[in-house]
C-alpha atoms as a PDB file:
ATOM      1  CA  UNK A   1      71.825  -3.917   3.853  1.00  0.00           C
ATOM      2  CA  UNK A   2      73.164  -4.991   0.350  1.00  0.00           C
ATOM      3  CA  UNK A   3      73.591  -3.623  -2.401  1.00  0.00           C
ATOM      4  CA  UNK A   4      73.583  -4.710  -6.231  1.00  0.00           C
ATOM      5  CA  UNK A   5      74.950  -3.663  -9.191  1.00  0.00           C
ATOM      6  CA  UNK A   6      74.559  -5.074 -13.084  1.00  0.00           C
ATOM      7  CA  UNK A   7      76.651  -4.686 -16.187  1.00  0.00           C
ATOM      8  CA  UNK A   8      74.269  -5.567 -19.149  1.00  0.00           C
ATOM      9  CA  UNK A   9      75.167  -6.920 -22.829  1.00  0.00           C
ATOM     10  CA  UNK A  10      78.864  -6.896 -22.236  1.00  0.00           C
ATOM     11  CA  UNK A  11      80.640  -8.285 -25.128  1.00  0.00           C
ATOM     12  CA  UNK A  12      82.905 -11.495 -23.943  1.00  0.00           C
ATOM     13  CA  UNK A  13      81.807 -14.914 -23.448  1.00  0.00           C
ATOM     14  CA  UNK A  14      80.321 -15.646 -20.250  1.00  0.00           C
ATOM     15  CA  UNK A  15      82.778 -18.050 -20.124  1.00  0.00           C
ATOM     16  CA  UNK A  16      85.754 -15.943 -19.772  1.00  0.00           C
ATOM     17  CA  UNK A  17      84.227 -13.420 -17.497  1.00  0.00           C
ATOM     18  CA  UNK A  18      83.105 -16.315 -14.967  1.00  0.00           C
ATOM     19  CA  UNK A  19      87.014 -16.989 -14.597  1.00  0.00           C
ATOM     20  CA  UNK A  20      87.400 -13.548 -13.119  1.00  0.00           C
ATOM     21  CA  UNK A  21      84.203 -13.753 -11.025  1.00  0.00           C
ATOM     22  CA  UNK A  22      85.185 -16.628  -9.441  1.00  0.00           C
ATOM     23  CA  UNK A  23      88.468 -15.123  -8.084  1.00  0.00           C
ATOM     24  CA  UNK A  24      86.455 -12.635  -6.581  1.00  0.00           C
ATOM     25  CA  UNK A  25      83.773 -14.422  -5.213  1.00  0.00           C
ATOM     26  CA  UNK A  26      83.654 -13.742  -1.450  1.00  0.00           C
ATOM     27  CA  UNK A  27      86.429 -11.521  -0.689  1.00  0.00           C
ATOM     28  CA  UNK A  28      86.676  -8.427   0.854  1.00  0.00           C
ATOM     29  CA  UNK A  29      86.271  -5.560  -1.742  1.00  0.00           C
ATOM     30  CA  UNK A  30      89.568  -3.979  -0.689  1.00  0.00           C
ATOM     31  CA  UNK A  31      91.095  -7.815  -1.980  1.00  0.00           C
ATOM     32  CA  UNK A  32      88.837  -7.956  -4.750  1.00  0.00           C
ATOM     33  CA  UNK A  33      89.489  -4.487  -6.546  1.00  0.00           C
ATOM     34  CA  UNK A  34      93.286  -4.908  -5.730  1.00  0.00           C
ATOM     35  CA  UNK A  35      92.898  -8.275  -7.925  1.00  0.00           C
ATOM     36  CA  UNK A  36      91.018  -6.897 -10.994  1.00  0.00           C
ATOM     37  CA  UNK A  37      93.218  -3.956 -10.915  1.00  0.00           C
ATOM     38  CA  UNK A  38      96.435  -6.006 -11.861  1.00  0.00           C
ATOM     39  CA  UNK A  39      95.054  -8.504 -14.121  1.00  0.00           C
ATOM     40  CA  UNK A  40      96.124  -9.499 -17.396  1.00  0.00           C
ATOM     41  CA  UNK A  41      92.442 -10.573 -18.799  1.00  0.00           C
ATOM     42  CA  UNK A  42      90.730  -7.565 -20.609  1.00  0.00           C
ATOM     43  CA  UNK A  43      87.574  -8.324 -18.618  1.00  0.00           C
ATOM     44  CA  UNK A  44      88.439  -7.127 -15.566  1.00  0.00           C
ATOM     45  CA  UNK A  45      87.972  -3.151 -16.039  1.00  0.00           C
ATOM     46  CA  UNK A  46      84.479  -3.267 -16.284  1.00  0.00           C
ATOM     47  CA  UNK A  47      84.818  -6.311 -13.914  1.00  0.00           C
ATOM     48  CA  UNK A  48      86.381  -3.715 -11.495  1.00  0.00           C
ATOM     49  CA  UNK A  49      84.271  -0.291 -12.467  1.00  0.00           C
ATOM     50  CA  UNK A  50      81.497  -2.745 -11.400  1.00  0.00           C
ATOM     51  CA  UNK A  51      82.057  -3.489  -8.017  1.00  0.00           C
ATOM     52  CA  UNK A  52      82.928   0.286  -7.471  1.00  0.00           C
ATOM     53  CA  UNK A  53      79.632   0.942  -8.463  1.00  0.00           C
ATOM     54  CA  UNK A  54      77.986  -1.730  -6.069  1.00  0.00           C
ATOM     55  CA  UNK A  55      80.118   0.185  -3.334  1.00  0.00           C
ATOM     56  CA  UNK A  56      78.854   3.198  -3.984  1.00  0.00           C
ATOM     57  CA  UNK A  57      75.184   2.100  -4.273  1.00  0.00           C
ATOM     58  CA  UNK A  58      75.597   0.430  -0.853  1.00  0.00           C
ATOM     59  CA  UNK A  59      77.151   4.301   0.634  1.00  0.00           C
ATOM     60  CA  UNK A  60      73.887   5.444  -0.638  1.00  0.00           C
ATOM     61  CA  UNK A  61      71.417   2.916   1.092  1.00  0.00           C
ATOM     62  CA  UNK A  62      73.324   2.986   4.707  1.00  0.00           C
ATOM     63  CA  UNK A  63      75.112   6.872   5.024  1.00  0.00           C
ATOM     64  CA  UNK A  64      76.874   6.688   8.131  1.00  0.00           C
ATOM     65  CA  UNK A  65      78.164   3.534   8.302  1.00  0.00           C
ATOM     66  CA  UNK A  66      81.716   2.319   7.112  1.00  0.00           C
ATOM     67  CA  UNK A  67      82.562   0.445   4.163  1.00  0.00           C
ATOM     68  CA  UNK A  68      85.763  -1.268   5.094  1.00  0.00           C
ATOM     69  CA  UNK A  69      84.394  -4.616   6.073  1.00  0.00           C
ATOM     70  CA  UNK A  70      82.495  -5.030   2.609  1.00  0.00           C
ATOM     71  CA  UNK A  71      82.488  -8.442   1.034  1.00  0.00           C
ATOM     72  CA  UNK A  72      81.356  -9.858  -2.317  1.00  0.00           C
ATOM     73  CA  UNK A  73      78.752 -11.539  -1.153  1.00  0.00           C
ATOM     74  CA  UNK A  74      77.311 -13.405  -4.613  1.00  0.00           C
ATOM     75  CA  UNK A  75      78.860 -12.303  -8.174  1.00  0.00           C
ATOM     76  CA  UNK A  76      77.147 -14.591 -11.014  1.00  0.00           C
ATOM     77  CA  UNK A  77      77.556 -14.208 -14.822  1.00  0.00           C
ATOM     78  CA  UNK A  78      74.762 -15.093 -17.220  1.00  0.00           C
ATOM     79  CA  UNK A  79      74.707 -15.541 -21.225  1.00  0.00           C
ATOM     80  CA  UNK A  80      73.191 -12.467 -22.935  1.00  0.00           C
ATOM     81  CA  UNK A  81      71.977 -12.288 -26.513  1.00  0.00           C
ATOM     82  CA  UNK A  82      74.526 -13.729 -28.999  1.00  0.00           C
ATOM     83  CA  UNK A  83      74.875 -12.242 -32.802  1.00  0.00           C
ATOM     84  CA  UNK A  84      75.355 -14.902 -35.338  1.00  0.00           C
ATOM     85  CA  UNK A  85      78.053 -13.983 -38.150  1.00  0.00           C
ATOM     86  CA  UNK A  86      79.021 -15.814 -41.117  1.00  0.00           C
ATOM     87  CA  UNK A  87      82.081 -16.725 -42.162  1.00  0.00           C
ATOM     88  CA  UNK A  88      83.394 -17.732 -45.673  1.00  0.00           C
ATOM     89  CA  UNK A  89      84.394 -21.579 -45.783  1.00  0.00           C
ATOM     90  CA  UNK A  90      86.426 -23.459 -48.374  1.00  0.00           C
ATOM     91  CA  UNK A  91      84.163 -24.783 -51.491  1.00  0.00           C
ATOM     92  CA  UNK A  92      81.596 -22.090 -51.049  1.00  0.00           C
ATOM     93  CA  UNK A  93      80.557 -22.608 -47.746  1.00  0.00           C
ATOM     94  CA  UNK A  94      80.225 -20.641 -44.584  1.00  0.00           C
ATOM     95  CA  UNK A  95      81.117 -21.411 -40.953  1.00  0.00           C
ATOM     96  CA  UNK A  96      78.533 -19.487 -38.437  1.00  0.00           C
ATOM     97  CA  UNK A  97      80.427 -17.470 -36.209  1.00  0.00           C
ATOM     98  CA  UNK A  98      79.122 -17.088 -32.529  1.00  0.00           C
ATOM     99  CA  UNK A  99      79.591 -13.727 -30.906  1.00  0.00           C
ATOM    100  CA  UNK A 100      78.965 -14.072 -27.166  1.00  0.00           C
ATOM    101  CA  UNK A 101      78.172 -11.411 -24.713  1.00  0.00           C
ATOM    102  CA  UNK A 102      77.024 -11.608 -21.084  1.00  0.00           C
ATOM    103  CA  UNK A 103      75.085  -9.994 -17.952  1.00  0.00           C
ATOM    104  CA  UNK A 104      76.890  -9.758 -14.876  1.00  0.00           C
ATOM    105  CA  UNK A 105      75.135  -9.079 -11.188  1.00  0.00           C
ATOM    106  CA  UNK A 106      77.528  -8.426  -8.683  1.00  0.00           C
ATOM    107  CA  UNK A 107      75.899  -8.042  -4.549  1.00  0.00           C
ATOM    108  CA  UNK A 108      77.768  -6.545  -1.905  1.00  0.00           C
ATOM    109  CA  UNK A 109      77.104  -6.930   2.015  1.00  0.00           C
ATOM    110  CA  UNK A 110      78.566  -6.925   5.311  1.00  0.00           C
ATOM    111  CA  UNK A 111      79.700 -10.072   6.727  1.00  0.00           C
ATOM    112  CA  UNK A 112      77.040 -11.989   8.605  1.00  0.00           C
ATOM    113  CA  UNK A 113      78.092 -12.165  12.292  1.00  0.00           C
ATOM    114  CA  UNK A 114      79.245 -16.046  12.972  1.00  0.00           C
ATOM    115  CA  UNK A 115      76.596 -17.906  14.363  1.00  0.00           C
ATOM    116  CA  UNK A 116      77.602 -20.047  17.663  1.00  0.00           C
ATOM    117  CA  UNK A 117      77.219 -23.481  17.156  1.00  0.00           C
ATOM    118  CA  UNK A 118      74.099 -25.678  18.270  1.00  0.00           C
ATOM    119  CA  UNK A 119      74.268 -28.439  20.537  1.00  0.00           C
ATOM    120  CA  UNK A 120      73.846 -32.438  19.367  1.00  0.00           C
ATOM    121  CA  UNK A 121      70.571 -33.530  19.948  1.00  0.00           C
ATOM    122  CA  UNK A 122      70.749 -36.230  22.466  1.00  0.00           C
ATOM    123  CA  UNK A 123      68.760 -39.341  20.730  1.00  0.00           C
ATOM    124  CA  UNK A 124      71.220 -41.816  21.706  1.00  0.00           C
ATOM    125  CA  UNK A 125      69.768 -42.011  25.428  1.00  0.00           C
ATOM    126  CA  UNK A 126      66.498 -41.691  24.934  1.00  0.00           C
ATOM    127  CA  UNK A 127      66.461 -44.828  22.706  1.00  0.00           C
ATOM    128  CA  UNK A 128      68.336 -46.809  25.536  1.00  0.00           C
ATOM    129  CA  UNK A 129      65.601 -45.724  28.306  1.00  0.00           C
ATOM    130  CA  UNK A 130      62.852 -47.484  26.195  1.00  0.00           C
ATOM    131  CA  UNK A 131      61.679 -51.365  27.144  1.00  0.00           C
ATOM    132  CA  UNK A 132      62.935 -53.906  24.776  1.00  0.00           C
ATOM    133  CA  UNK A 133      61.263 -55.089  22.414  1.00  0.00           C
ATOM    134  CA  UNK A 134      60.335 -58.946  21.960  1.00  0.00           C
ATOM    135  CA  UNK A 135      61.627 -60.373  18.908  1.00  0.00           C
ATOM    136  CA  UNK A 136      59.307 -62.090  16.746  1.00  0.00           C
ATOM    137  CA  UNK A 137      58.439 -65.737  16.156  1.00  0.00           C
ATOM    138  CA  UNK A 138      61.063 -67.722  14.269  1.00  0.00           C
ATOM    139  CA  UNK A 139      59.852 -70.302  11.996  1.00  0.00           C
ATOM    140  CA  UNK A 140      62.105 -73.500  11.851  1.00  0.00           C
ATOM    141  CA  UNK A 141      60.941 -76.221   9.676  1.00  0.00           C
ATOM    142  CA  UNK A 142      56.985 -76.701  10.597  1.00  0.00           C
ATOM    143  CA  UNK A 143      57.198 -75.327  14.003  1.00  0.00           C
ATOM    144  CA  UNK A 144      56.930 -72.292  15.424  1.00  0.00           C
ATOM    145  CA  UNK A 145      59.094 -70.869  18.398  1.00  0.00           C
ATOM    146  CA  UNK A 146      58.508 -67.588  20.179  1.00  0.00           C
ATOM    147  CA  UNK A 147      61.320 -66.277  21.687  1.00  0.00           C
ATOM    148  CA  UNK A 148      61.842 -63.339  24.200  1.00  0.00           C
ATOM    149  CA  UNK A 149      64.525 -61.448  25.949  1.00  0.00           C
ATOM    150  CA  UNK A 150      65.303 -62.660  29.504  1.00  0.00           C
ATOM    151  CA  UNK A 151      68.026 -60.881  31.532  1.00  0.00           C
END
């Protein structure tokens, strides 16, 4: 059963903090915290406190069962509300100054087990089996020919 965790209004452009999740994106947790521990980028402690939560949320909704196989099964990063600043400008003016923050939604599972792989429909034969058709009339000139397959 999976388990989800969300980190709300953080303040970096969604931008930057998509680069992180898509590092992430489907690896075991293990991988995945071992990453965000040792990068440079300033996003990726809360990036990393995060998925630790979305572990422990998934201890809580299966007890028992072990957490070494986990994977990060879907990560996604939205936009979140943006504060608009001014800033002065040469000859009185003012640039607008766009102050990004984001939501991020991070699900853990266990792996699916692999399904086995279906068998090709066999269309090919069933098509040879049927009668042939006869083709249709031909028109050369002002007359008409009918023609048909003889074997």
């Amino acid at each position: 059963m999976e388990a989800v965790a969300r980190l709300r209004n953080y303040p970096t452009s969604p931008r930057k903090m998509r680069l992180l999740a898509d590092l992430i994106r489907g690896q075991k947790v293990d991988k995945a915290l071992a990453v965000l521990e040792h990068h440079a980028k300033h996003s990726a402690v809360p990036l990393h406190k995060l998925i630790w939560s979305a572990v422990h949320n998934w201890k809580l909704k299966n007890e028992g069962e072990d957490e070494g196989s986990l994977i990060v099964r879907t990560i996604f990063v939205d936009g979140a509300r943006t504060l608009k600043r001014m800033r002065p400008a040469p000859q009185g003016r003012g640039y607008r100054v766009r102050k990004r923050s984001n939501h991020v939604t991070v699900i853990v599972d266990i792996p699916a087990p692999a399904k086995e792989p279906k068998e090709p429909k066999v269309q090919k034969e069933q098509k040879e089996q049927k009668a042939p058709k006869e083709k249709k009339a031909v028109k050369a000139g002002s007359k008409t020919k009918k023609l048909t397959n003889k074997e």
